[in-house]
N, C-alpha and C. Protein backbone atom coordinates (compact mmCIF):
# COMPACT_ATOMS: atom_id res chain seq x y z
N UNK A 1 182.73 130.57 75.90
CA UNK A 1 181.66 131.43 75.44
C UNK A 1 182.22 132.54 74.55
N UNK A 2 183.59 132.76 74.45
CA UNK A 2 184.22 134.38 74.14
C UNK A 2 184.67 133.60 72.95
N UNK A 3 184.86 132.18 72.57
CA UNK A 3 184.94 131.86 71.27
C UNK A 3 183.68 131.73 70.64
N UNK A 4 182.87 131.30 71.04
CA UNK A 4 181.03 131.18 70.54
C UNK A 4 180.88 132.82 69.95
N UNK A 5 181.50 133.48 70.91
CA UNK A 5 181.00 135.22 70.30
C UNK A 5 181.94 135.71 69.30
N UNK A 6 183.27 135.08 69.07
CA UNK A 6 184.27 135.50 67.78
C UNK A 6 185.33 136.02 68.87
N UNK A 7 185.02 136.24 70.00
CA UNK A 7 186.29 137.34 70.67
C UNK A 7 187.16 137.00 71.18
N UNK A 8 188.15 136.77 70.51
CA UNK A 8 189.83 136.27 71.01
C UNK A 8 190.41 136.58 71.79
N UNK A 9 190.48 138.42 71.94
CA UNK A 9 191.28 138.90 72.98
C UNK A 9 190.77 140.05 73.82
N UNK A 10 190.79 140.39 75.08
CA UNK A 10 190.65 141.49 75.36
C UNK A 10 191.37 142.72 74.92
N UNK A 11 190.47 143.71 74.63
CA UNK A 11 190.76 144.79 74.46
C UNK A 11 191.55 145.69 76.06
N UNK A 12 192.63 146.94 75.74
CA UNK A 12 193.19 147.05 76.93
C UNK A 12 192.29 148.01 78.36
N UNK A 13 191.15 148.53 77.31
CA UNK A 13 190.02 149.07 78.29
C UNK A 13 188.99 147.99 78.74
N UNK A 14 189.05 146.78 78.38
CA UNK A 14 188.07 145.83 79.22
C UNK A 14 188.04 145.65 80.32
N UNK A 15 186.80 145.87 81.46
CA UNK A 15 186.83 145.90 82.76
C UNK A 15 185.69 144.78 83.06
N UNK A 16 186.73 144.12 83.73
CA UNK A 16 185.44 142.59 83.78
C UNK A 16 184.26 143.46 84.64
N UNK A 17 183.26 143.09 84.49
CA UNK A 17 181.95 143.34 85.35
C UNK A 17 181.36 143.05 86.69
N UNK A 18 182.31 141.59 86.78
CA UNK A 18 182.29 140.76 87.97
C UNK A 18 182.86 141.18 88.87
N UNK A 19 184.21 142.32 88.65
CA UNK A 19 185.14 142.37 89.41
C UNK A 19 185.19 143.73 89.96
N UNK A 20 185.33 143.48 91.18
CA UNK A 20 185.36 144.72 91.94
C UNK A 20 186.87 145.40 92.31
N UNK A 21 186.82 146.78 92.68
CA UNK A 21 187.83 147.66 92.95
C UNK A 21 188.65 146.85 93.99
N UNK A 22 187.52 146.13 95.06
CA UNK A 22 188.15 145.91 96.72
C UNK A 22 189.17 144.27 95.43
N UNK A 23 189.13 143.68 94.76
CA UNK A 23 189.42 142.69 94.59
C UNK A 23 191.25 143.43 94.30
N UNK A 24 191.18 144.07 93.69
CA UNK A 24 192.89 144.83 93.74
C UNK A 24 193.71 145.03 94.85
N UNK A 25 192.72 145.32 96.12
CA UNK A 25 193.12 145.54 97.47
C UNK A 25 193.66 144.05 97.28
N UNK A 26 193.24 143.27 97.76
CA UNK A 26 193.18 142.15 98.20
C UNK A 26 194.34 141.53 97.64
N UNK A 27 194.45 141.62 96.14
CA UNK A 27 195.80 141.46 95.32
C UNK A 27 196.98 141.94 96.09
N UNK A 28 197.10 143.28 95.78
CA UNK A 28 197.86 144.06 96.67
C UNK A 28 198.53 143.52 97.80
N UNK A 29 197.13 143.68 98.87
CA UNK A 29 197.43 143.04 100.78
C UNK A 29 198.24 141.88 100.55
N UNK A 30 197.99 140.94 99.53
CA UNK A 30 198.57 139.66 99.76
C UNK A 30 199.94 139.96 98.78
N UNK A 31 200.07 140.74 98.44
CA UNK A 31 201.66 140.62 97.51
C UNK A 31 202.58 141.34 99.20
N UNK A 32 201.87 142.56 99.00
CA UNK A 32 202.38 142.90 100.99
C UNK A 32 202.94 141.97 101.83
N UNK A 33 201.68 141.02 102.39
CA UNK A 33 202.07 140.58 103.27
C UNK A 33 203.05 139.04 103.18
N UNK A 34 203.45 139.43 101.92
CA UNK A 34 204.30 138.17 100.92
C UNK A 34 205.85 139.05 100.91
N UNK A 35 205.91 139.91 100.88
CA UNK A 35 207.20 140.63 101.09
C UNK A 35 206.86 140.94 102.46
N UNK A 36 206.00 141.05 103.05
CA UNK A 36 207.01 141.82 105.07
C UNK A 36 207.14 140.22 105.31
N UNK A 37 206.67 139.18 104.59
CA UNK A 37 207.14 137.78 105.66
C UNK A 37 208.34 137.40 104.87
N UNK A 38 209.03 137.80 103.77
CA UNK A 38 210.35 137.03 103.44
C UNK A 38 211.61 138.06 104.21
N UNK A 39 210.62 139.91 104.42
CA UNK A 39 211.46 140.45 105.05
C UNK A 39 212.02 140.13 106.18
N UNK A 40 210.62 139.43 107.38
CA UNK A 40 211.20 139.40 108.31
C UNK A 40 212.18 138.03 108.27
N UNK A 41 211.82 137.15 107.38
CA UNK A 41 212.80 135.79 107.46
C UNK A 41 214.04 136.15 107.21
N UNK A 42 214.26 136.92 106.02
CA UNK A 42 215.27 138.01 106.24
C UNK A 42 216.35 138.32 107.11
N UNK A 43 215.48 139.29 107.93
CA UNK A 43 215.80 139.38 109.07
C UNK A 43 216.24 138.91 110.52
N UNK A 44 215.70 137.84 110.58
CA UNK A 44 215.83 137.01 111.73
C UNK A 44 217.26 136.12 111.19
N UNK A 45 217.21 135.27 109.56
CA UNK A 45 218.63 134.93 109.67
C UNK A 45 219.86 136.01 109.57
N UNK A 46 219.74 137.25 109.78
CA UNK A 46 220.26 138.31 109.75
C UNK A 46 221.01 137.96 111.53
N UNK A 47 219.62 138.16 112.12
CA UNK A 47 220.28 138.57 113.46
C UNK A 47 220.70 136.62 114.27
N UNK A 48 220.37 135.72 113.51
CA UNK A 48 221.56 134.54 113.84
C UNK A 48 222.28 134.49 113.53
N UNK A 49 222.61 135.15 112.54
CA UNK A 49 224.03 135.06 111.83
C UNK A 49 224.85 136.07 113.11
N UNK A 50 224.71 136.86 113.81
CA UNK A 50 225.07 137.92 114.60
C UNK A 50 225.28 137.55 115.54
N UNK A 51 224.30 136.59 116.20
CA UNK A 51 224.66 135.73 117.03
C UNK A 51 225.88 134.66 117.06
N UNK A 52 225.47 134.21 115.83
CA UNK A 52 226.41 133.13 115.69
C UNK A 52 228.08 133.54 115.78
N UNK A 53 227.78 134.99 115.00
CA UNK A 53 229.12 135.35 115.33
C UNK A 53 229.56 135.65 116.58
N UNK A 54 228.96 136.34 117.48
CA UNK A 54 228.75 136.88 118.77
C UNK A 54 229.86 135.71 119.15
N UNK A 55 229.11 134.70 119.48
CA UNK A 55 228.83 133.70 120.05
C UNK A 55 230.84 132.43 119.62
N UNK A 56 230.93 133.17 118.21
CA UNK A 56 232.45 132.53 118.12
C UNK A 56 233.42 133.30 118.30
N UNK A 57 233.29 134.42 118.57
CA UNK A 57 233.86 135.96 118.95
C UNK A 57 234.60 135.71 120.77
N UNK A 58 233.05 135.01 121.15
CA UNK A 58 233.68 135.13 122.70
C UNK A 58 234.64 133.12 123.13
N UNK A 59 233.71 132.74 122.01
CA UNK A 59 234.52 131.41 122.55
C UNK A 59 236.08 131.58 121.73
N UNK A 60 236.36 132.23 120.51
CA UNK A 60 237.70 132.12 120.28
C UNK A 60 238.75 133.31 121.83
N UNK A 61 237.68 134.50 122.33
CA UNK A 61 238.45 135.17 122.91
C UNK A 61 238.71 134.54 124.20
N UNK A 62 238.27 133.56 124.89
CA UNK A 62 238.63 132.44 125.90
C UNK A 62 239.43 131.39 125.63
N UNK A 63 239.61 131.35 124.50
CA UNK A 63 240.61 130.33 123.83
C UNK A 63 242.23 131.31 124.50
């Protein structure tokens, strides 16, 4: 339709009409909760790795 009207590009003040403020939230929440879940994956091979060491720490010190 935006070629039917001549208009190629948005301008950098165009605010779609359709789109609401809460729709940015929502953007947002999900970029969020897209970084605290690689954090905690992160994290957890953080603390196996700790383990793992733990864990060759006491079997070399019984050796």
């Amino acid at each position: 339709m935006s070629q039917e009207l001549g208009i190629t590009e948005k301008t950098p003040d165009f605010m779609n009409p359709y789109r609401t403020e809460r729709d940015d939230v929502l953007h947002t929440a999900e970029a969020f909760k897209k970084i605290l879940r690689e954090e905690e994956k992160r994290r957890r091979k953080e603390e196996k790795r700790k383990e793992i060491i733990f864990i060759l720490i006491c079997v070399a010190a019984k050796i």
